[in-house]
C-alpha atoms as a PDB file:
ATOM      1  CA  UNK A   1      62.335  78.922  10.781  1.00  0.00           C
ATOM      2  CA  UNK A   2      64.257  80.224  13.325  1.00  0.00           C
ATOM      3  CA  UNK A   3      61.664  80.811  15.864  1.00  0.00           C
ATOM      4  CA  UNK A   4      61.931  79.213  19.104  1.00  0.00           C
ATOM      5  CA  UNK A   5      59.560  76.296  20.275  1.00  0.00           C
ATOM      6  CA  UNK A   6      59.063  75.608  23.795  1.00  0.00           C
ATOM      7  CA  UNK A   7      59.613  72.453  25.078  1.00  0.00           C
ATOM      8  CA  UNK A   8      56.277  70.413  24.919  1.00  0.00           C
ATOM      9  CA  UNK A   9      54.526  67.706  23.920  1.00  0.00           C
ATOM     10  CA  UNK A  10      50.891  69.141  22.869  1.00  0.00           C
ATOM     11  CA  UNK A  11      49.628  72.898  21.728  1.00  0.00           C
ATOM     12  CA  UNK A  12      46.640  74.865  21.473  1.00  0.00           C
ATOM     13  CA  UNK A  13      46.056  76.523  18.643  1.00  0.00           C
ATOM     14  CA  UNK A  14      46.158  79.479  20.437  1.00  0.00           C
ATOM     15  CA  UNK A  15      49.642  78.458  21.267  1.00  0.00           C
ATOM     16  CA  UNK A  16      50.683  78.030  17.706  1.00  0.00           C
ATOM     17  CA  UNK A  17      49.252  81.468  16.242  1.00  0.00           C
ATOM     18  CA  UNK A  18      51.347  83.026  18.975  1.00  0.00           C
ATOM     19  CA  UNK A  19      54.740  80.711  18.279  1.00  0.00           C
ATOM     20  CA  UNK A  20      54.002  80.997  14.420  1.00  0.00           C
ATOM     21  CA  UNK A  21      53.169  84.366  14.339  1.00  0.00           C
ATOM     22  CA  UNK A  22      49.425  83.112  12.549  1.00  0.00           C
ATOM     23  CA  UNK A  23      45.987  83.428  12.955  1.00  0.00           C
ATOM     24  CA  UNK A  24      43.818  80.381  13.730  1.00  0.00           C
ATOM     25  CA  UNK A  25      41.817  80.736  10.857  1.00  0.00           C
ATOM     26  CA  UNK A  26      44.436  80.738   8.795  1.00  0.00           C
ATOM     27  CA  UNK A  27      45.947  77.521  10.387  1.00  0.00           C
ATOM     28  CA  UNK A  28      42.522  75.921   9.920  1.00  0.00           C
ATOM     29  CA  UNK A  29      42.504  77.162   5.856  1.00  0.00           C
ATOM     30  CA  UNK A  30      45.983  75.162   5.424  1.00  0.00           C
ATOM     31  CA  UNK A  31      44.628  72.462   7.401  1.00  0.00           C
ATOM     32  CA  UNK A  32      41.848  71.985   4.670  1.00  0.00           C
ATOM     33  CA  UNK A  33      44.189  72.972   1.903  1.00  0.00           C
ATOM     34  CA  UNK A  34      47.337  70.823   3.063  1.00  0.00           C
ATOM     35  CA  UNK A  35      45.519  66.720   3.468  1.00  0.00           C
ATOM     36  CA  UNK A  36      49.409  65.351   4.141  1.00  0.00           C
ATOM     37  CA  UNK A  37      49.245  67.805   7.399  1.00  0.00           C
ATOM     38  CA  UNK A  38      45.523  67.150   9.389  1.00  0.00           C
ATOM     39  CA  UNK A  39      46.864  67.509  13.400  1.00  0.00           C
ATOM     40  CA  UNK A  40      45.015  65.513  15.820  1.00  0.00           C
ATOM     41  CA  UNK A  41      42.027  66.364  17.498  1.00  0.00           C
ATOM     42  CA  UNK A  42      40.848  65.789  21.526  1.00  0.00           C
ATOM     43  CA  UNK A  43      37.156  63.817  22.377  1.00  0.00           C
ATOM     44  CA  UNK A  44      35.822  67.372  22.498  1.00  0.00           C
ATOM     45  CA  UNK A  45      37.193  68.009  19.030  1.00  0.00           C
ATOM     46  CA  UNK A  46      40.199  70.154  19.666  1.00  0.00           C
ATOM     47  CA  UNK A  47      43.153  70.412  17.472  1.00  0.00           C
ATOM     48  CA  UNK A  48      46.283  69.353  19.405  1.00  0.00           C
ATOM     49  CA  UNK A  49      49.570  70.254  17.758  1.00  0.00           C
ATOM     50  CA  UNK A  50      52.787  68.874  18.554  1.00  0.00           C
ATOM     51  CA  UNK A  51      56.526  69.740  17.331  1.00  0.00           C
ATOM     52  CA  UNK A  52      56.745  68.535  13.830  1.00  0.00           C
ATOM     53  CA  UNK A  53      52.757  69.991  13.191  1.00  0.00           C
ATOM     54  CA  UNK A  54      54.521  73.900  14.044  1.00  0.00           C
ATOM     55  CA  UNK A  55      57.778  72.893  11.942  1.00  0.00           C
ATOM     56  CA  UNK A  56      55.300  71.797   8.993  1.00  0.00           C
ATOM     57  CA  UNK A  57      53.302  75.145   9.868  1.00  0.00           C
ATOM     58  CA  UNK A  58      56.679  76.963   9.705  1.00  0.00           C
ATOM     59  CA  UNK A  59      57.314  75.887   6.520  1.00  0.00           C
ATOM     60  CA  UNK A  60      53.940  76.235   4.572  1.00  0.00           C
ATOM     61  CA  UNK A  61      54.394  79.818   5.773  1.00  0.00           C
ATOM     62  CA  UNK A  62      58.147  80.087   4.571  1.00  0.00           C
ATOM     63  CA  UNK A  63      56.668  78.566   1.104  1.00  0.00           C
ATOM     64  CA  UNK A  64      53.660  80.480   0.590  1.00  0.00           C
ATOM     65  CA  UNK A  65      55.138  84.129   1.772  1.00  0.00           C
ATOM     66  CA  UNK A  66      58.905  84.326   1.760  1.00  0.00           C
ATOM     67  CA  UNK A  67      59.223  81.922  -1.517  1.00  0.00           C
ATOM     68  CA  UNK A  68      56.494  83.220  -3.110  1.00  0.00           C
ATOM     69  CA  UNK A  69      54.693  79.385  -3.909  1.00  0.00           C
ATOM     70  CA  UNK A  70      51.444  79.256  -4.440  1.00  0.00           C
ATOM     71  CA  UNK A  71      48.790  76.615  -2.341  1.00  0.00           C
ATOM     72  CA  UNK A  72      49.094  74.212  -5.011  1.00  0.00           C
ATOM     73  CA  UNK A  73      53.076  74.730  -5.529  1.00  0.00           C
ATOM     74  CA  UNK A  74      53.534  74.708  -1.856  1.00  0.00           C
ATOM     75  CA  UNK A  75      51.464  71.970  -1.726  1.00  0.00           C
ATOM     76  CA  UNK A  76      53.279  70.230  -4.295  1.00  0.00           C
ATOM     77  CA  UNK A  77      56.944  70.957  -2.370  1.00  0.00           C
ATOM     78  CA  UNK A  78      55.738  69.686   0.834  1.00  0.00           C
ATOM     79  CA  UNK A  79      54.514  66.692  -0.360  1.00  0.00           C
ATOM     80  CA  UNK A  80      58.178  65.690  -1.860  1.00  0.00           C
ATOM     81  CA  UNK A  81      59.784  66.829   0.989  1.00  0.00           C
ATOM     82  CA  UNK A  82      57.634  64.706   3.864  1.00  0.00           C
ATOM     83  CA  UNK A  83      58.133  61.717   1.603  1.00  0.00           C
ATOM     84  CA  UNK A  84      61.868  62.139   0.827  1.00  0.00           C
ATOM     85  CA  UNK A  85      62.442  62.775   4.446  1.00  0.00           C
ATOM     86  CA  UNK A  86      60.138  60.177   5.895  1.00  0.00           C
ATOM     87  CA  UNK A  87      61.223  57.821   3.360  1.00  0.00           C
ATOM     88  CA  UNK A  88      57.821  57.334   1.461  1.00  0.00           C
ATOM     89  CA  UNK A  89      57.624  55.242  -1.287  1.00  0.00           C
ATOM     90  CA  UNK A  90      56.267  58.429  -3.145  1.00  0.00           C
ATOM     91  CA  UNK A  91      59.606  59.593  -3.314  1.00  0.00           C
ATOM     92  CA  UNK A  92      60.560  56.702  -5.772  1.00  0.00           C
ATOM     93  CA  UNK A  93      63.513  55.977  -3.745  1.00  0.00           C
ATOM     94  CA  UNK A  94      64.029  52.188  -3.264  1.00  0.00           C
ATOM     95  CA  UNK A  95      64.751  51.344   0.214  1.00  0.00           C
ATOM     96  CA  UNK A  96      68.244  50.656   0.765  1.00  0.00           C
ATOM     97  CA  UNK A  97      67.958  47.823   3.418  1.00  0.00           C
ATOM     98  CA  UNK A  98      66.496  45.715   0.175  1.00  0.00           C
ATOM     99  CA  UNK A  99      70.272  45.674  -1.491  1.00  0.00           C
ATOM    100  CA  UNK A 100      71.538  44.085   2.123  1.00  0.00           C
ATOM    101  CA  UNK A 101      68.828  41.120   1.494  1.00  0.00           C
ATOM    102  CA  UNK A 102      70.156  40.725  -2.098  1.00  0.00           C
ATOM    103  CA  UNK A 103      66.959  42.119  -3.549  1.00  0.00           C
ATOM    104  CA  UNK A 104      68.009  44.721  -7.143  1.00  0.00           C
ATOM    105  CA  UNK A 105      66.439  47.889  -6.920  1.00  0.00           C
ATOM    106  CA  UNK A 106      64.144  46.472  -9.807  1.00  0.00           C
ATOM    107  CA  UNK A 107      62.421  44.477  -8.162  1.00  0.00           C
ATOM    108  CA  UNK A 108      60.937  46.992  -5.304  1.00  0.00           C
ATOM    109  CA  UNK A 109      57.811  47.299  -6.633  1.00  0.00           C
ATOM    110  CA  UNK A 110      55.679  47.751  -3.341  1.00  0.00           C
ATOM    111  CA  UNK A 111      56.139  49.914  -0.702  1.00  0.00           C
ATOM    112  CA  UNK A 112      56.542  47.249   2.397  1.00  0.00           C
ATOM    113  CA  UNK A 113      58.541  43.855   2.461  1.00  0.00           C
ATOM    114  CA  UNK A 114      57.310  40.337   1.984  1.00  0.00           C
ATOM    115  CA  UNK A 115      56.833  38.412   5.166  1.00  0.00           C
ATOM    116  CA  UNK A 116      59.478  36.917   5.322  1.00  0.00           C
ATOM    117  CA  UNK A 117      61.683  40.018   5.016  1.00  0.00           C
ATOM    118  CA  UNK A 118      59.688  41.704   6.782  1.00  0.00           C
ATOM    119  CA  UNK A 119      60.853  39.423   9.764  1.00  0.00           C
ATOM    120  CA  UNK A 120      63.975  39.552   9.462  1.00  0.00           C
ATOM    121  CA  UNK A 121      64.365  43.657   9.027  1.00  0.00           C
ATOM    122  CA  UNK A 122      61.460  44.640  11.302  1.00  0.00           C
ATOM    123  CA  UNK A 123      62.835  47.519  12.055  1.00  0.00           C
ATOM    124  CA  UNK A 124      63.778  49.275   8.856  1.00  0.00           C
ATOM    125  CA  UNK A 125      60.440  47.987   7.187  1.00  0.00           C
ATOM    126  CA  UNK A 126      58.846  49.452   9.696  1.00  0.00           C
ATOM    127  CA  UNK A 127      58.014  52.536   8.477  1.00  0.00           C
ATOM    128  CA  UNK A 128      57.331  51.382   4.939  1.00  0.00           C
END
């Protein structure tokens, strides 16, 4: 993962086969294969990538050819690692803003706050 990506917001695919050292097709195989990963599309119906869509397509490529993972193994390892580093509730992990609103990590049971939490940690709950 040490190739360089420019400084952008949005890619072609065209772009990405060249920064990724892919071919399209191939992009649009893991794109069936890999549901967590699905970049947006344009009104016309063209894939726009962005940053973290090349990291992700760095890494399915690290998986699948340098660690020697299959589709379903590297689809297995990417899923753990989005939610463990987006903080997903699939990563079993309860949230640790919950112990600052005296809430035990036994009684997380669902992935976003009550109301009234909710309003009073808007920001951390955010993205749960």
């Amino acid at each position: 993962m040490d190739r360089k990506i420019p400084n952008k917001l949005f890619f072609k695919i065209g772009e990405v086969c060249e920064i990724t050292d892919t071919q399209p097709y191939v992009l649009r195989y893991w794109e069936s294969e890999f549901p967590r990963w699905r970049p947006p599309r344009t009104a016309p119906g063209q894939r726009i990538y962005r940053r973290r869509d090349i990291e992700t397509v760095l890494r399915i490529k690290q998986l699948l050819y340098e660690e020697g993972f299959t589709i379903a193994g590297a689809k297995k390892r990417l899923e753990v690692e989005m939610a463990a580093t987006r903080g997903h509730p699939a990563s079993r992990t309860p949230p640790a803003h919950l112990a600052a609103h005296g809430r035990s990590q036994r009684a997380w049971r669902r992935p976003r706050c009550d109301a009234t939490l909710r309003k009073r940690c808007a920001s951390s709950c955010a993205k749960y």
